[in-house]
PDB file of N, CA and C in Angstrom:
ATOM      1  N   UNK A   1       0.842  -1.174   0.000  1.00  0.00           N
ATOM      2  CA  UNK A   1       0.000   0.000   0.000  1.00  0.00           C
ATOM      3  C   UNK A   1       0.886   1.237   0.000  1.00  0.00           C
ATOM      4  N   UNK A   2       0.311   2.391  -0.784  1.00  0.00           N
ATOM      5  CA  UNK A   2       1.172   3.348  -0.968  1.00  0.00           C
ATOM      6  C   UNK A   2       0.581   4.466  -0.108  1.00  0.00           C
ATOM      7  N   UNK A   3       2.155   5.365   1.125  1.00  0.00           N
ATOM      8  CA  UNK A   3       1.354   5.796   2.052  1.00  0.00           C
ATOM      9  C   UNK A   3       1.369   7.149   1.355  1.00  0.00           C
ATOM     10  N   UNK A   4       0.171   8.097   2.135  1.00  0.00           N
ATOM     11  CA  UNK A   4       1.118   9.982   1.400  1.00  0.00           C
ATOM     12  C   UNK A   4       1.582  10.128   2.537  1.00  0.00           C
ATOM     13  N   UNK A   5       2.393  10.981   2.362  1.00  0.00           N
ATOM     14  CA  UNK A   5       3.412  11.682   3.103  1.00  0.00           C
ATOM     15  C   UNK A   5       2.585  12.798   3.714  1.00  0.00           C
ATOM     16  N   UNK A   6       2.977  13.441   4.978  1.00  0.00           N
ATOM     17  CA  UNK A   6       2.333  14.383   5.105  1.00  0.00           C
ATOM     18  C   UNK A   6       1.787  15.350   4.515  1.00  0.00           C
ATOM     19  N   UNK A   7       3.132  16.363   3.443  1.00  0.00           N
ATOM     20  CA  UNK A   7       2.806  16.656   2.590  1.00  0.00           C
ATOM     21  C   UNK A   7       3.095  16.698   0.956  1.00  0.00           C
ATOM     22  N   UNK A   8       3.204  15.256   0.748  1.00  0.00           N
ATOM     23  CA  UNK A   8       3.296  14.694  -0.404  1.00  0.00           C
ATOM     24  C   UNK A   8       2.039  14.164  -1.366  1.00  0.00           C
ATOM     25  N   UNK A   9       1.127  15.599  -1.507  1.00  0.00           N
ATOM     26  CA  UNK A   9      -0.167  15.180  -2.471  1.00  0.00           C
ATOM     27  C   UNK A   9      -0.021  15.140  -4.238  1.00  0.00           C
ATOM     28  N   UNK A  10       1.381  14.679  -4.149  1.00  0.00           N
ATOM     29  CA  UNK A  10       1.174  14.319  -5.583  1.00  0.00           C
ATOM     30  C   UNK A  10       0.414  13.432  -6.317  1.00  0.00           C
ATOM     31  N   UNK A  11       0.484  13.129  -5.592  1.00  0.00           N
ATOM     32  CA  UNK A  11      -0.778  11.844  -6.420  1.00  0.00           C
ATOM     33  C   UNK A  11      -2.125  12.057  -6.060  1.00  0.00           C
ATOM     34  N   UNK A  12      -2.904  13.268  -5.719  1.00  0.00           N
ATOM     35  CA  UNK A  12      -4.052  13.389  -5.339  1.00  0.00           C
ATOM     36  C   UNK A  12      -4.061  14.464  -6.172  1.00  0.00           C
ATOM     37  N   UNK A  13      -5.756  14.188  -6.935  1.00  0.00           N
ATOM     38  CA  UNK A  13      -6.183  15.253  -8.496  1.00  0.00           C
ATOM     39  C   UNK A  13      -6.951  15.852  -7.624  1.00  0.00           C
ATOM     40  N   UNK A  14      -6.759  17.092  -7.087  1.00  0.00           N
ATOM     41  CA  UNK A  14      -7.559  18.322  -6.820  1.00  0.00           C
ATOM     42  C   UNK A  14      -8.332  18.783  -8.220  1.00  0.00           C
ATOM     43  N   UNK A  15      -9.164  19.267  -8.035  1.00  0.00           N
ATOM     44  CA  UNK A  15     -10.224  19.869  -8.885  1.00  0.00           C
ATOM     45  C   UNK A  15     -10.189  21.427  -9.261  1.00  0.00           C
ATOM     46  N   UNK A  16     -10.514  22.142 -10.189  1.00  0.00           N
ATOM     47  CA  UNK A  16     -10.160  23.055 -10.565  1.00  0.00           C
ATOM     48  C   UNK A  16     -10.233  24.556  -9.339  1.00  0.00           C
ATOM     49  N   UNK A  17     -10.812  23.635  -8.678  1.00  0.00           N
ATOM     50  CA  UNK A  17     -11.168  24.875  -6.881  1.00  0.00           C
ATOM     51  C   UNK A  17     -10.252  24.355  -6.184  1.00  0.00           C
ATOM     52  N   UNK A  18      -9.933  23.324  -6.375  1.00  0.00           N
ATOM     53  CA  UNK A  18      -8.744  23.001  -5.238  1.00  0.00           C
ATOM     54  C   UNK A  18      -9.196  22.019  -4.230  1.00  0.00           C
ATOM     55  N   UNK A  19     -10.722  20.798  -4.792  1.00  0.00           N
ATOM     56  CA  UNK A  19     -11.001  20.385  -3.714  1.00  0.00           C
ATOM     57  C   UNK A  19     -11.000  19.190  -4.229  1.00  0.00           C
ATOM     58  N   UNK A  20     -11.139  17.771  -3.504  1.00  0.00           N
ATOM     59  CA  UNK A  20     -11.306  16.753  -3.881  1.00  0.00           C
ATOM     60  C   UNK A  20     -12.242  15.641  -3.312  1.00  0.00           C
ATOM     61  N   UNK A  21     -13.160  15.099  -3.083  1.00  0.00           N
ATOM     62  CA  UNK A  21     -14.444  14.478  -2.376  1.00  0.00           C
ATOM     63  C   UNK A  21     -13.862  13.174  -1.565  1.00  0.00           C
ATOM     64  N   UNK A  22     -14.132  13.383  -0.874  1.00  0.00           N
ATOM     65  CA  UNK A  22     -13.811  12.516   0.578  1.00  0.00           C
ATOM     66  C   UNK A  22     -14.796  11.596   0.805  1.00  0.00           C
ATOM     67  N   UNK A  23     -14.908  10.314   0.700  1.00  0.00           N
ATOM     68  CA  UNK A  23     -15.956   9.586   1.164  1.00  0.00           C
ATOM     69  C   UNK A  23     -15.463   9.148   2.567  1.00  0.00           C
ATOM     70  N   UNK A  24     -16.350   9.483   3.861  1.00  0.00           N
ATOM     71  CA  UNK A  24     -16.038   8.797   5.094  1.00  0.00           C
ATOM     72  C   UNK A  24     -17.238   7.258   5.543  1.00  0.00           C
ATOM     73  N   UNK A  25     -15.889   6.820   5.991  1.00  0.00           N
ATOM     74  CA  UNK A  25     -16.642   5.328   6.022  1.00  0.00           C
ATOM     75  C   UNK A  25     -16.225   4.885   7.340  1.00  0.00           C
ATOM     76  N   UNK A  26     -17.182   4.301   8.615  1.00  0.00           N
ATOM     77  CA  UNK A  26     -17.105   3.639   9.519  1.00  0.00           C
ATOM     78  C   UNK A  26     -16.077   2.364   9.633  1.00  0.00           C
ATOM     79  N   UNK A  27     -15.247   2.630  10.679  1.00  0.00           N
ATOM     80  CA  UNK A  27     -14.112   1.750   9.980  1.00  0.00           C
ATOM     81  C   UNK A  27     -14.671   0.354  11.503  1.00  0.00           C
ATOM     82  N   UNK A  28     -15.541   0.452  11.542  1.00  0.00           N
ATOM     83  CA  UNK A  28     -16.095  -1.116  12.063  1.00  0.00           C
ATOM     84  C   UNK A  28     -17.238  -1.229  11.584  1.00  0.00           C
ATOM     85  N   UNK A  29     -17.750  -0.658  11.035  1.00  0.00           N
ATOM     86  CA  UNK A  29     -19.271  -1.543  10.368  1.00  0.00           C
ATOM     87  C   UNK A  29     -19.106  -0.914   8.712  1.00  0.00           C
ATOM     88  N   UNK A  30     -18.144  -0.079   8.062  1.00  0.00           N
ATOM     89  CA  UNK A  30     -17.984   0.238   7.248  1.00  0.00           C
ATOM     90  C   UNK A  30     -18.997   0.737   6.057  1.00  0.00           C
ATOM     91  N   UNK A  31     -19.831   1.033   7.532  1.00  0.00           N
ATOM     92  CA  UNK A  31     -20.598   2.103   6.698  1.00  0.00           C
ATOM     93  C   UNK A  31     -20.572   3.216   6.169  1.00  0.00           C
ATOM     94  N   UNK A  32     -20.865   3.597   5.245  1.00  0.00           N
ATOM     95  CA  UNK A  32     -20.915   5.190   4.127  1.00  0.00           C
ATOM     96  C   UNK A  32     -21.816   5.915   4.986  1.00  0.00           C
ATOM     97  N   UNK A  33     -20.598   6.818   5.535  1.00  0.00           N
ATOM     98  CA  UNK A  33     -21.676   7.893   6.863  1.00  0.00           C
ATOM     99  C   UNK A  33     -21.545   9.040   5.826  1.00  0.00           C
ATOM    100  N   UNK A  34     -20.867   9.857   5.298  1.00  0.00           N
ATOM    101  CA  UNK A  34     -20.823  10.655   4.251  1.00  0.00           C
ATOM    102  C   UNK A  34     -19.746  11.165   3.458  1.00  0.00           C
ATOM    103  N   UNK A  35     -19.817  12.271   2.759  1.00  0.00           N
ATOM    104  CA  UNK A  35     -19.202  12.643   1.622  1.00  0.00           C
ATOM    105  C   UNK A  35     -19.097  14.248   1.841  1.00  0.00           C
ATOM    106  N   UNK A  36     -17.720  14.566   1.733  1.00  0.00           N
ATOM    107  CA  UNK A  36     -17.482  16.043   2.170  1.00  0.00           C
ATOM    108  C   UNK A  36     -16.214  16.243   1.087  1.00  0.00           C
ATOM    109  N   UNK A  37     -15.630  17.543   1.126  1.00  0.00           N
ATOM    110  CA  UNK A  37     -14.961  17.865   0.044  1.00  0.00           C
ATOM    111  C   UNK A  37     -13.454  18.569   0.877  1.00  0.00           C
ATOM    112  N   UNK A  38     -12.433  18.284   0.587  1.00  0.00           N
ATOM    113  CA  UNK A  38     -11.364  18.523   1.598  1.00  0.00           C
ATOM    114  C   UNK A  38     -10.261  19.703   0.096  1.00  0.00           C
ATOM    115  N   UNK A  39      -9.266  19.905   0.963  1.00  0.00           N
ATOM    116  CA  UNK A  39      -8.809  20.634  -0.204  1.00  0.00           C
ATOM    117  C   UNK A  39      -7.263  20.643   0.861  1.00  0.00           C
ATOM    118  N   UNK A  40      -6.245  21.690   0.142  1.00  0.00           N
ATOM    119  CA  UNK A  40      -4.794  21.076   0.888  1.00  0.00           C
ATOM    120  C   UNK A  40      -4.812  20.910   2.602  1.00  0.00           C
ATOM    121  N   UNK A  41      -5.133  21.902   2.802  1.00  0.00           N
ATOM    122  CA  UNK A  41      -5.408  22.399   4.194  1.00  0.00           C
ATOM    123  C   UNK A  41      -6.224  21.859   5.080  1.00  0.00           C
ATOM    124  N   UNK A  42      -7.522  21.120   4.674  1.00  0.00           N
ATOM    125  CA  UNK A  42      -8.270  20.541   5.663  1.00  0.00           C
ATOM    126  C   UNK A  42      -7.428  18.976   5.118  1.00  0.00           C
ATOM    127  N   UNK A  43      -6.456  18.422   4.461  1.00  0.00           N
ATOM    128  CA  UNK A  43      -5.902  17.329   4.227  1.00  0.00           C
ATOM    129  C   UNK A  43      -4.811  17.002   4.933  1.00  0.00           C
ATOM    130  N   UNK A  44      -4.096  18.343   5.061  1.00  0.00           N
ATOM    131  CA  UNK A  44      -3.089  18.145   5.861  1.00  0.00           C
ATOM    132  C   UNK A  44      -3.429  18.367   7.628  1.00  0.00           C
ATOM    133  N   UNK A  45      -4.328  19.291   7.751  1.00  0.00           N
ATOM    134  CA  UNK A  45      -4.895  18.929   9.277  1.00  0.00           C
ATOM    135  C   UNK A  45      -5.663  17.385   9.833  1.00  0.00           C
ATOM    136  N   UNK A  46      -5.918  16.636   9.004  1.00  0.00           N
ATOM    137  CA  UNK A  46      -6.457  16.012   8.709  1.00  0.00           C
ATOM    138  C   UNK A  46      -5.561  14.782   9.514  1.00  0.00           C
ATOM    139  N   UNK A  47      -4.353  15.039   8.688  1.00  0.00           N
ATOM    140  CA  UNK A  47      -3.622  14.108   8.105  1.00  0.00           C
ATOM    141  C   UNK A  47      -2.526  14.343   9.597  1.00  0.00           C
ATOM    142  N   UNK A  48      -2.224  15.221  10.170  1.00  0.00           N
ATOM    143  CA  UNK A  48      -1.645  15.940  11.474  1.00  0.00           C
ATOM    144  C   UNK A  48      -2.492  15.034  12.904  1.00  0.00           C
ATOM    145  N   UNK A  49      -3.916  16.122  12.774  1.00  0.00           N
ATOM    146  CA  UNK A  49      -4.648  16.144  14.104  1.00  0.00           C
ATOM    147  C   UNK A  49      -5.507  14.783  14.354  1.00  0.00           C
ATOM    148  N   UNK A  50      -5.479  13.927  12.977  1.00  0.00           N
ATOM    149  CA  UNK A  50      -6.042  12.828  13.000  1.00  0.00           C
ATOM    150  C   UNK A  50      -7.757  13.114  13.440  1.00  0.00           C
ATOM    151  N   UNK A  51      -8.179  14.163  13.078  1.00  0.00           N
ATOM    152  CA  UNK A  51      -9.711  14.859  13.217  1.00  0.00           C
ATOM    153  C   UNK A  51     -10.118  14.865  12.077  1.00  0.00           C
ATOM    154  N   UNK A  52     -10.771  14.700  11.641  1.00  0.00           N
ATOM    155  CA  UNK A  52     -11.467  15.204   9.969  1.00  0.00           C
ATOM    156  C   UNK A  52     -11.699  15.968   9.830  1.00  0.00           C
ATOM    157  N   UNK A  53     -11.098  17.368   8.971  1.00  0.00           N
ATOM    158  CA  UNK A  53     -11.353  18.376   8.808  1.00  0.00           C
ATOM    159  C   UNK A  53     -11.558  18.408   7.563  1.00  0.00           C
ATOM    160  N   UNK A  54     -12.807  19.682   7.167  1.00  0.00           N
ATOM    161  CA  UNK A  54     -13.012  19.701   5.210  1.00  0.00           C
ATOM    162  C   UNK A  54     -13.199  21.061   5.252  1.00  0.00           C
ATOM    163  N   UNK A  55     -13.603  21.257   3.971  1.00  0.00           N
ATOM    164  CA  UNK A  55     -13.754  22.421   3.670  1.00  0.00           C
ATOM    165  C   UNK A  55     -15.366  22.494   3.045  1.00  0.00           C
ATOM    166  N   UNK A  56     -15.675  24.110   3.405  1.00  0.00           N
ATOM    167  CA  UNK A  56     -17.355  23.834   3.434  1.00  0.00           C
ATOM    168  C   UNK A  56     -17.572  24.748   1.965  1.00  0.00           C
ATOM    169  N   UNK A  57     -17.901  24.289   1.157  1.00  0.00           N
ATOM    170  CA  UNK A  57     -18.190  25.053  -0.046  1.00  0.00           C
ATOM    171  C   UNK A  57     -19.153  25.990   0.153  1.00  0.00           C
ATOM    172  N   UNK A  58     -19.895  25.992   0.706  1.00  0.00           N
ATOM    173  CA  UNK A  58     -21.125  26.734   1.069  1.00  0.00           C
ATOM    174  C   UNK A  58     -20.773  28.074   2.096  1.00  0.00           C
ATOM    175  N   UNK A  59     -19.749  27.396   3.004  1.00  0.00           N
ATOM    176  CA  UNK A  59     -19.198  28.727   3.770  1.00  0.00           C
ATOM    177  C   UNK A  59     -18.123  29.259   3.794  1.00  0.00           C
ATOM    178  N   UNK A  60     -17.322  28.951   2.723  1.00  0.00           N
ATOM    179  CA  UNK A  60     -15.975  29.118   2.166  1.00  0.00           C
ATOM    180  C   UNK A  60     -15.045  28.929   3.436  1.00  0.00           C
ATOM    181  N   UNK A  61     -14.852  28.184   4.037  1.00  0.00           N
ATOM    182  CA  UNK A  61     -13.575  27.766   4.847  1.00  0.00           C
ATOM    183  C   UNK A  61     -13.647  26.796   5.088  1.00  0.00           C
ATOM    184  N   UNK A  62     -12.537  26.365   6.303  1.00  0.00           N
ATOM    185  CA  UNK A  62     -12.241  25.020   7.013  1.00  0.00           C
ATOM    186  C   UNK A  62     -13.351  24.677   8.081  1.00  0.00           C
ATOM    187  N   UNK A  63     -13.996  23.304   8.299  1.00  0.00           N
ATOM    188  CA  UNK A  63     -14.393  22.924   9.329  1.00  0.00           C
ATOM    189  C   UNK A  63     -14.180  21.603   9.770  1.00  0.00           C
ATOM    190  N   UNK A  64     -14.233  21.665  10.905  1.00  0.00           N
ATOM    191  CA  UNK A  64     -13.781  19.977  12.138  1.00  0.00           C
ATOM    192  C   UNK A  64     -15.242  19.802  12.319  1.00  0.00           C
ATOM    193  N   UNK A  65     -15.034  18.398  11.435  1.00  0.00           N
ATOM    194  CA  UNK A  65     -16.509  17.551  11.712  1.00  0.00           C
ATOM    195  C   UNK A  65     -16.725  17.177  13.681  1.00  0.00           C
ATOM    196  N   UNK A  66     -17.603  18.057  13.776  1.00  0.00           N
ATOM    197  CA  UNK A  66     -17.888  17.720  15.451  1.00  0.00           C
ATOM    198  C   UNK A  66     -17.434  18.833  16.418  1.00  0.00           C
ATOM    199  N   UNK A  67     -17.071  19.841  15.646  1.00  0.00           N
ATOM    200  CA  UNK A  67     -16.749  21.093  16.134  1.00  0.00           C
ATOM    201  C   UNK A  67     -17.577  21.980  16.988  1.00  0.00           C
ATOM    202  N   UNK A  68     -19.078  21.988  16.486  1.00  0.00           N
ATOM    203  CA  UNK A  68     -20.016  22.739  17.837  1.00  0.00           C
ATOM    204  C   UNK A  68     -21.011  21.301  17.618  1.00  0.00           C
ATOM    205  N   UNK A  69     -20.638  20.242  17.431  1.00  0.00           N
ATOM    206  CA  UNK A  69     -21.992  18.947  17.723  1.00  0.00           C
ATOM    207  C   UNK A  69     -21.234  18.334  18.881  1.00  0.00           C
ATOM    208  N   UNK A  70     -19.834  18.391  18.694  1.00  0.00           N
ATOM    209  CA  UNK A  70     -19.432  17.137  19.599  1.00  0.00           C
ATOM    210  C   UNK A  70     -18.983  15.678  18.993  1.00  0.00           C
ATOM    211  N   UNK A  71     -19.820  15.773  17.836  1.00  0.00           N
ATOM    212  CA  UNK A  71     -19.492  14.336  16.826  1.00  0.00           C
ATOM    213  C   UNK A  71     -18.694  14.251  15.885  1.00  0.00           C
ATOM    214  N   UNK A  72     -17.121  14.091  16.536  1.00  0.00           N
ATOM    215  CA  UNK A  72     -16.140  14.384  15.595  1.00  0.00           C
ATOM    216  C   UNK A  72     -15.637  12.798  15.326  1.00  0.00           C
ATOM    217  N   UNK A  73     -15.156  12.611  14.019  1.00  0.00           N
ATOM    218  CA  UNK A  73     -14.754  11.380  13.498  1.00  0.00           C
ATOM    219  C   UNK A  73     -13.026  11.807  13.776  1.00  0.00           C
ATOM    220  N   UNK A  74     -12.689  10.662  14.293  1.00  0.00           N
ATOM    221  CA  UNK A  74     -11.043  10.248  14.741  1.00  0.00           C
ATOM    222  C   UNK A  74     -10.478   9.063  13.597  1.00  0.00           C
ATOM    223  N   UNK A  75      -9.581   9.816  12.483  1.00  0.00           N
ATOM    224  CA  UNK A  75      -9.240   9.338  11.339  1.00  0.00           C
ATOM    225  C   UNK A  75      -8.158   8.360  12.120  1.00  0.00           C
ATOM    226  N   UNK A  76      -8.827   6.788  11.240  1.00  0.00           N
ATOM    227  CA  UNK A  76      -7.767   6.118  11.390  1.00  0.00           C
ATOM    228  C   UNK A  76      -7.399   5.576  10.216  1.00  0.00           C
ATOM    229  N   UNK A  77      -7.929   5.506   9.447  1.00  0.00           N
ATOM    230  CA  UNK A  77      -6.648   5.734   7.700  1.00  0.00           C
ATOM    231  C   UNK A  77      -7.326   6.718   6.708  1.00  0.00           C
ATOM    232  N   UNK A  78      -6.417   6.649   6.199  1.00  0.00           N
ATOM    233  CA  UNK A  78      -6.958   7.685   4.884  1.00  0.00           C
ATOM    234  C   UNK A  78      -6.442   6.905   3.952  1.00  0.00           C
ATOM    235  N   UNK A  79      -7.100   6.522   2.378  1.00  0.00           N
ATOM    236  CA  UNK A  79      -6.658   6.369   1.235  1.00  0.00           C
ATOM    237  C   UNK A  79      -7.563   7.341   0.213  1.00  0.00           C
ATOM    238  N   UNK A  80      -6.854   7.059  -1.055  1.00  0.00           N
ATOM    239  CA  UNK A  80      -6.892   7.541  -1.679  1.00  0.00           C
ATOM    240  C   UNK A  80      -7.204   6.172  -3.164  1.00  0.00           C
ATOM    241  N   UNK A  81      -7.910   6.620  -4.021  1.00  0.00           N
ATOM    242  CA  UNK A  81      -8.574   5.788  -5.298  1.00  0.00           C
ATOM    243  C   UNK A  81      -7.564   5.702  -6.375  1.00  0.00           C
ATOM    244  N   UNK A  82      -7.184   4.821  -7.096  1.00  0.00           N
ATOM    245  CA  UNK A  82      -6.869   4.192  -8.322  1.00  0.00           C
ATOM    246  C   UNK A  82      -6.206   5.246  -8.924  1.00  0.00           C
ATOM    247  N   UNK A  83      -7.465   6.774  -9.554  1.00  0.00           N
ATOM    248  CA  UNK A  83      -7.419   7.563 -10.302  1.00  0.00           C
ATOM    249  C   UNK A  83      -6.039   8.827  -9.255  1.00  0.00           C
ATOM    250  N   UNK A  84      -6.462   8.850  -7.544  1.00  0.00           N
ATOM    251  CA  UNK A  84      -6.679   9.609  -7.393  1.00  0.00           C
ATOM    252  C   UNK A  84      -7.416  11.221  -7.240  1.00  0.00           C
ATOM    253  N   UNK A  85      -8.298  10.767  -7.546  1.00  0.00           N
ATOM    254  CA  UNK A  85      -9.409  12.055  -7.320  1.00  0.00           C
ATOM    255  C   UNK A  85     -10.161  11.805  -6.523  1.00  0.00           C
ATOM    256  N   UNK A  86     -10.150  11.004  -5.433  1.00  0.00           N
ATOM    257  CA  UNK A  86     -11.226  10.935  -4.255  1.00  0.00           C
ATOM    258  C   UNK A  86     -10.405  10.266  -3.043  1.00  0.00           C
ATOM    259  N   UNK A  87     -10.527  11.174  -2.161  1.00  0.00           N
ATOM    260  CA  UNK A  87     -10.017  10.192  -0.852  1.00  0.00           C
ATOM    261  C   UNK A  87     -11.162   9.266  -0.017  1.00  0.00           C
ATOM    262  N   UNK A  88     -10.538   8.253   0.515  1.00  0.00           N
ATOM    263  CA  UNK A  88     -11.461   7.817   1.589  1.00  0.00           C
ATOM    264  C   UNK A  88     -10.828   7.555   2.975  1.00  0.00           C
ATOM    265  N   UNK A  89     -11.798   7.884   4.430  1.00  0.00           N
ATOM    266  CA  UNK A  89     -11.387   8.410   5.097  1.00  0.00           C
ATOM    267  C   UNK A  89     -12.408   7.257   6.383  1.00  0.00           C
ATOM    268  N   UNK A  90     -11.906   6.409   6.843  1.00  0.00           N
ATOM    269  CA  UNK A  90     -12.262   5.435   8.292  1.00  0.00           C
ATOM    270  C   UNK A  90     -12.022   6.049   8.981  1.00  0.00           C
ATOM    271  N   UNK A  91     -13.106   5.984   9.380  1.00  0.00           N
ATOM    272  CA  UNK A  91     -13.197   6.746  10.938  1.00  0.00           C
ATOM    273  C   UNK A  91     -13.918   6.048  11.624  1.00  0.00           C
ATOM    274  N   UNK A  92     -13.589   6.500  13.256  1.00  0.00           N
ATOM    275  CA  UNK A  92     -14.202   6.263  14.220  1.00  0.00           C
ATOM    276  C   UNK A  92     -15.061   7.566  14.483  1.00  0.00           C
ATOM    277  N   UNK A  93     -16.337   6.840  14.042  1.00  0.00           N
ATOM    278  CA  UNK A  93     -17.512   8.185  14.491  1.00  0.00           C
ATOM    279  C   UNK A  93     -18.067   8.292  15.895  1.00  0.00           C
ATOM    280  N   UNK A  94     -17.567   9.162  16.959  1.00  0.00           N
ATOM    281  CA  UNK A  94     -18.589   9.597  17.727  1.00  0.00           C
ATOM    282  C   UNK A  94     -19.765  10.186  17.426  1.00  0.00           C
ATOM    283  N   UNK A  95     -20.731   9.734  18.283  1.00  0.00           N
ATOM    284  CA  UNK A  95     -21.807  10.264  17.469  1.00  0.00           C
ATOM    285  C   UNK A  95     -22.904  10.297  16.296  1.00  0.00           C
ATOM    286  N   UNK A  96     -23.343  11.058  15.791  1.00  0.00           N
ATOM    287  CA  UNK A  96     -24.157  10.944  14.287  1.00  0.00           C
ATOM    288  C   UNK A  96     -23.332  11.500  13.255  1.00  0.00           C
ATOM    289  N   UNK A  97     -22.928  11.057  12.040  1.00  0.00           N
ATOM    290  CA  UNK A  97     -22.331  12.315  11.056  1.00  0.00           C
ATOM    291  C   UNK A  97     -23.431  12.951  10.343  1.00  0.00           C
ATOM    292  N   UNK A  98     -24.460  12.667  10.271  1.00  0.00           N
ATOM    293  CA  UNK A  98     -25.487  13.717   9.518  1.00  0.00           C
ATOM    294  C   UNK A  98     -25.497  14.905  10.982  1.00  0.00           C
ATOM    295  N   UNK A  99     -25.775  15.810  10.342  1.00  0.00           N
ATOM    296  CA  UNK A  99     -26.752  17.541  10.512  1.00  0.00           C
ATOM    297  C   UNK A  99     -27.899  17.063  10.924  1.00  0.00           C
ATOM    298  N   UNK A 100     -28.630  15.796  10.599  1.00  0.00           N
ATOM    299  CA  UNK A 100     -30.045  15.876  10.750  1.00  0.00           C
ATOM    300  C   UNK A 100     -30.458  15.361  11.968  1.00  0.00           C
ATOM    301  N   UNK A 101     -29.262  14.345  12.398  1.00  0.00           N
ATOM    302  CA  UNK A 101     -29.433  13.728  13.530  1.00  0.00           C
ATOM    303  C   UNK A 101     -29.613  12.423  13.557  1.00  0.00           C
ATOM    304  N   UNK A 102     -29.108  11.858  12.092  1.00  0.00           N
ATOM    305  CA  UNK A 102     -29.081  10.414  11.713  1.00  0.00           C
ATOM    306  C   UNK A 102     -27.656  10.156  11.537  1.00  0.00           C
ATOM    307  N   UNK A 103     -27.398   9.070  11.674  1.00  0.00           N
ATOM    308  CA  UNK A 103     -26.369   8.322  11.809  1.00  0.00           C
ATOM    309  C   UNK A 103     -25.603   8.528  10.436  1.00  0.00           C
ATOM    310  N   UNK A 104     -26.003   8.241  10.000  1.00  0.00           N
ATOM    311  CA  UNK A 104     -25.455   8.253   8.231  1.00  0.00           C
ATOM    312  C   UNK A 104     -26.228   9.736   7.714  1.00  0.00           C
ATOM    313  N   UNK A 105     -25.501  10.237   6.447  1.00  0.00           N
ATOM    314  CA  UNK A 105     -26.005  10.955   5.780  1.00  0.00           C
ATOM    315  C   UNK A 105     -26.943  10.312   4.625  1.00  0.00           C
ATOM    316  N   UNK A 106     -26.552   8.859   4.551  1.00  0.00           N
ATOM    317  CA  UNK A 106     -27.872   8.083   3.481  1.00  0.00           C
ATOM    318  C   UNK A 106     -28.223   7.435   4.130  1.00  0.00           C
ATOM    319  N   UNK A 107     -29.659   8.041   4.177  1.00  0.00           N
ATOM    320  CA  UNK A 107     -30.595   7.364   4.909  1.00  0.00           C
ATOM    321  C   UNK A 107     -31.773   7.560   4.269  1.00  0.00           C
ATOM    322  N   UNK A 108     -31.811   8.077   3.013  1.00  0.00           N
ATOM    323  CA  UNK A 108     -32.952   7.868   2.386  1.00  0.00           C
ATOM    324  C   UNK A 108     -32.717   7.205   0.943  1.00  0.00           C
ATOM    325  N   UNK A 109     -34.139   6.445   0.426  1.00  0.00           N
ATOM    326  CA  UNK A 109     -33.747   6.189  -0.205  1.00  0.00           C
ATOM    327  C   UNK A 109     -34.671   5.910  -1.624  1.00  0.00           C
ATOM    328  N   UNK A 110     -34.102   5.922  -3.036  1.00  0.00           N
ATOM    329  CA  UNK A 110     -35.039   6.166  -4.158  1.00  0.00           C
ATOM    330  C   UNK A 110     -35.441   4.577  -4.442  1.00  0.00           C
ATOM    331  N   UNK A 111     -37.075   5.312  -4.916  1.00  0.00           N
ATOM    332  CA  UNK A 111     -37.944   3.898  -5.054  1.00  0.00           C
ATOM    333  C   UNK A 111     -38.494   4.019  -6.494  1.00  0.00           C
ATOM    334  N   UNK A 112     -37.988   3.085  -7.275  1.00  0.00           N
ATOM    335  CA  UNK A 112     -39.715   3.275  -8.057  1.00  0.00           C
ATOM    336  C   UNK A 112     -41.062   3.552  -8.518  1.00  0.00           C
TER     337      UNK A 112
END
């Protein structure tokens, strides 16, 4: 397995904003709790504080998942995809990772 370096993101395709989509996944039941968008800075805090930090497109900066909830995910690996353009990120979730107050951010789902 190939590790990154702290700050050795060569091999990670940032996007023309500078961000790249993070899938976080429960690293004991490996569930898909959600999908956030990280960019150098919430990668390398990330990658440091072992906290999950991203970046909020919506509010243009950095945020620590669990920062005013309390439900912060404690990264215990990070990889990265084939292409490179998506990281994925096991964590240990305290807590809910949805906003809504559900466990997962998919929790709904399309029917016919």
């Amino acid at each position: 397995m190939k590790i990154i370096q702290n700050s050795d993101f060569k091999d990670i395709k940032f996007d023309g904003k500078g961000l790249v989509p993070a899938i976080v996944q429960d690293i004991y039941t490996k569930e898909v709790l959600m999908l956030a968008y990280m960019n150098r800075e919430s990668l390398k805090y990330t990658l440091s504080e072992r906290k999950a930090c991203y970046y909020s497109r919506s509010r243009k900066k950095l945020w620590v998942k669990g920062e005013t909830s309390g439900h912060f995910q404690f990264v215990k690996f990070i990889k990265y995809d084939c292409d490179g353009d998506t990281i994925l990120l096991e964590v240990d979730q305290v807590g809910n990772a949805c906003h809504t107050g559900s466990r997962s951010c998919f929790y709904r789902e399309l029917k016919n």
